[in-house]
Protein backbone atom coordinates (compact mmCIF):
# COMPACT_ATOMS: atom_id res chain seq x y z
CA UNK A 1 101.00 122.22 125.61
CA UNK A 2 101.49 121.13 122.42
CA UNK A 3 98.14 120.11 120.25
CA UNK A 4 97.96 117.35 117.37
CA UNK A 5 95.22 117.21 115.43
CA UNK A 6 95.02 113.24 114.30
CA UNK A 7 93.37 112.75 110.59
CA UNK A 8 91.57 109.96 109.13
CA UNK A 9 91.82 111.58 105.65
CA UNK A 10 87.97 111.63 104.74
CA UNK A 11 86.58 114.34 102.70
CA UNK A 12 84.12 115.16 105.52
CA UNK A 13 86.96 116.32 107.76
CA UNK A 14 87.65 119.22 105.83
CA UNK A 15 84.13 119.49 104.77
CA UNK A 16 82.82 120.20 108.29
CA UNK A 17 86.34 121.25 110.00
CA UNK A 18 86.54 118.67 112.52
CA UNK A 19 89.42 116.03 113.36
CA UNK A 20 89.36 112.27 114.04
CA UNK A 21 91.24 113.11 116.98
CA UNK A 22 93.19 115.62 118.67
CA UNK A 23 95.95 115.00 121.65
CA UNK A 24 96.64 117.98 124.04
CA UNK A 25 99.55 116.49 126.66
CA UNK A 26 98.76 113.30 127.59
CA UNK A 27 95.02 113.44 126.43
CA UNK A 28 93.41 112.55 123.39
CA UNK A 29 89.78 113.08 122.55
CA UNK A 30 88.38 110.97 119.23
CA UNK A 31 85.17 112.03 117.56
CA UNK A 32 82.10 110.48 117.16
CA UNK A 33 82.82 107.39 115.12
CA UNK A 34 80.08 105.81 112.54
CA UNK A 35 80.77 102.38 110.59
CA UNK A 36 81.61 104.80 107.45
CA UNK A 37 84.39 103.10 105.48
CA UNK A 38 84.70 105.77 102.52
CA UNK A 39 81.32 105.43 100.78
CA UNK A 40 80.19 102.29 102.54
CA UNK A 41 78.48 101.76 105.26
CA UNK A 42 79.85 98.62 107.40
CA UNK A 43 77.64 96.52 108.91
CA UNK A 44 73.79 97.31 107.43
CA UNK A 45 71.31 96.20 110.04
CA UNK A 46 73.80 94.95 112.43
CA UNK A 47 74.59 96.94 115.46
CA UNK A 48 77.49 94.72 116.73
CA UNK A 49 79.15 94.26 113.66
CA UNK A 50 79.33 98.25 113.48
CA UNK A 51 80.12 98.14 116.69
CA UNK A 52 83.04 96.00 116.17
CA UNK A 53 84.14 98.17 112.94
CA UNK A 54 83.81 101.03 115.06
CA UNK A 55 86.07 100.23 117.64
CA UNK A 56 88.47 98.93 115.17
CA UNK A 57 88.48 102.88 113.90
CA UNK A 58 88.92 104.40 117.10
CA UNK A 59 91.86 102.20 117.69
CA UNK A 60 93.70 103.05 114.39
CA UNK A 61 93.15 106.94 115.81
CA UNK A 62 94.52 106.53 118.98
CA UNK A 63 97.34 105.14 117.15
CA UNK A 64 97.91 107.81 115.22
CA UNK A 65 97.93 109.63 118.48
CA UNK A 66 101.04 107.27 119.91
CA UNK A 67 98.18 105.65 122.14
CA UNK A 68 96.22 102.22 121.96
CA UNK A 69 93.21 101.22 123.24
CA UNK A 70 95.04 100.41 127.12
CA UNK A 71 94.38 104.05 127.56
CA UNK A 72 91.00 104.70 127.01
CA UNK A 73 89.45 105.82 129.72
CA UNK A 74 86.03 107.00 128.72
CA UNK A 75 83.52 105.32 125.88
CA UNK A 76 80.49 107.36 125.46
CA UNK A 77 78.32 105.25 122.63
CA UNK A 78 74.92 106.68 120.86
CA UNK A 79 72.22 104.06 119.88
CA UNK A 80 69.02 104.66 117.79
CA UNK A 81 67.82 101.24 119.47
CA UNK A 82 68.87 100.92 123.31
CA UNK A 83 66.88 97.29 122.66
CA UNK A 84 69.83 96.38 121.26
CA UNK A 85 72.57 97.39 124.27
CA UNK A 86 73.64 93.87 124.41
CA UNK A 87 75.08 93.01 121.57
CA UNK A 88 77.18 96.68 121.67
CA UNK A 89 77.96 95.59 125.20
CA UNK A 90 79.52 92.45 124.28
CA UNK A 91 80.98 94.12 121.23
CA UNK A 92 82.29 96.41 123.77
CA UNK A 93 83.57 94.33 125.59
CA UNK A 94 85.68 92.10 123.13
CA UNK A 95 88.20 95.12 122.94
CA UNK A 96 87.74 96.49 127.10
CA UNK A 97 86.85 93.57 128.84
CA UNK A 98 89.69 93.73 131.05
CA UNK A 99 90.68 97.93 130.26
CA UNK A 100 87.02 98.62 132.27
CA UNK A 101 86.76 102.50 131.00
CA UNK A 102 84.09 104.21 132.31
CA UNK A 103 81.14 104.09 129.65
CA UNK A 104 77.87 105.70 128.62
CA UNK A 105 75.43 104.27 126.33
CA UNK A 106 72.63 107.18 125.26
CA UNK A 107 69.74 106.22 123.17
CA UNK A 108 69.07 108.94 120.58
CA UNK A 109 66.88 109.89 117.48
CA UNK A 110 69.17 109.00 114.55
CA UNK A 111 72.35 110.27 112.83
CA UNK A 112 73.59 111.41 109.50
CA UNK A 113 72.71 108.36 107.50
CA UNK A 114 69.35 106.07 108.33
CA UNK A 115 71.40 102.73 107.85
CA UNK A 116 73.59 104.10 111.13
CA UNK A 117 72.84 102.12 114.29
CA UNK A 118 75.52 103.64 117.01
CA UNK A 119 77.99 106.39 117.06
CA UNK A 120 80.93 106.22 119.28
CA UNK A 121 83.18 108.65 121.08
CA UNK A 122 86.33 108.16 123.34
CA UNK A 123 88.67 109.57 125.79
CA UNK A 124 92.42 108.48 126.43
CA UNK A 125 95.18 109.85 128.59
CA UNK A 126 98.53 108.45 128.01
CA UNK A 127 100.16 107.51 132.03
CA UNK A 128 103.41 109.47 130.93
């Protein structure tokens, strides 16, 4: 099978070695995604608004991976405050309500940046 690596073009890709997503046959696997927008960070203090950002991101990858959002089958979303799960659920659900992936939602220490609130990954398989 053939394999495409999808890139978002930051500097950190290359950096670290790492892909926004890659697409092996009908499946495509998108990195954990931040609220990063070159040097900004989206959303300061606001878990849903990143959240929102976010999925916007992952969307524009599976693009790029001749895939939308109808195929994701798997959300698996990192939170320094699990107090906050629901306003990422209902950010969540503004783009799956009616997709219904299966999803995780892990509470963990922190990320890269202290100003990040959640860190998102994803799973599609294009129904070929």
């Amino acid at each position: 099978m053939m394999r495409r690596n999808i890139s978002s073009n930051t500097i950190y890709e290359d950096q670290i070695g790492y892909s926004r997503a890659v697409r092996v046959g009908n499946v495509i696997e998108v990195s954990g995604t931040t609220a990063i927008d070159g040097e900004e960070i989206i959303g300061k203090g606001n878990i849903y608004e990143q959240t929102r950002f976010i999925f916007g991101k992952i969307e524009k990858a599976l693009k790029g991976a001749d895939a939308g959002l109808k195929d994701v089958v798997r959300t698996r979303m990192f939170v320094t405050d699990i107090s906050q799960s629901d306003e990422v659920g209902r950010a969540h659900a503004e783009f799956f309500k009616d997709i219904k992936p299966a999803a995780s939602m892990i509470e963990v220490k922190g990320f890269i940046h202290p100003d990040l609130l959640i860190e998102i990954e994803v799973t599609a398989i294009i129904n070929e």
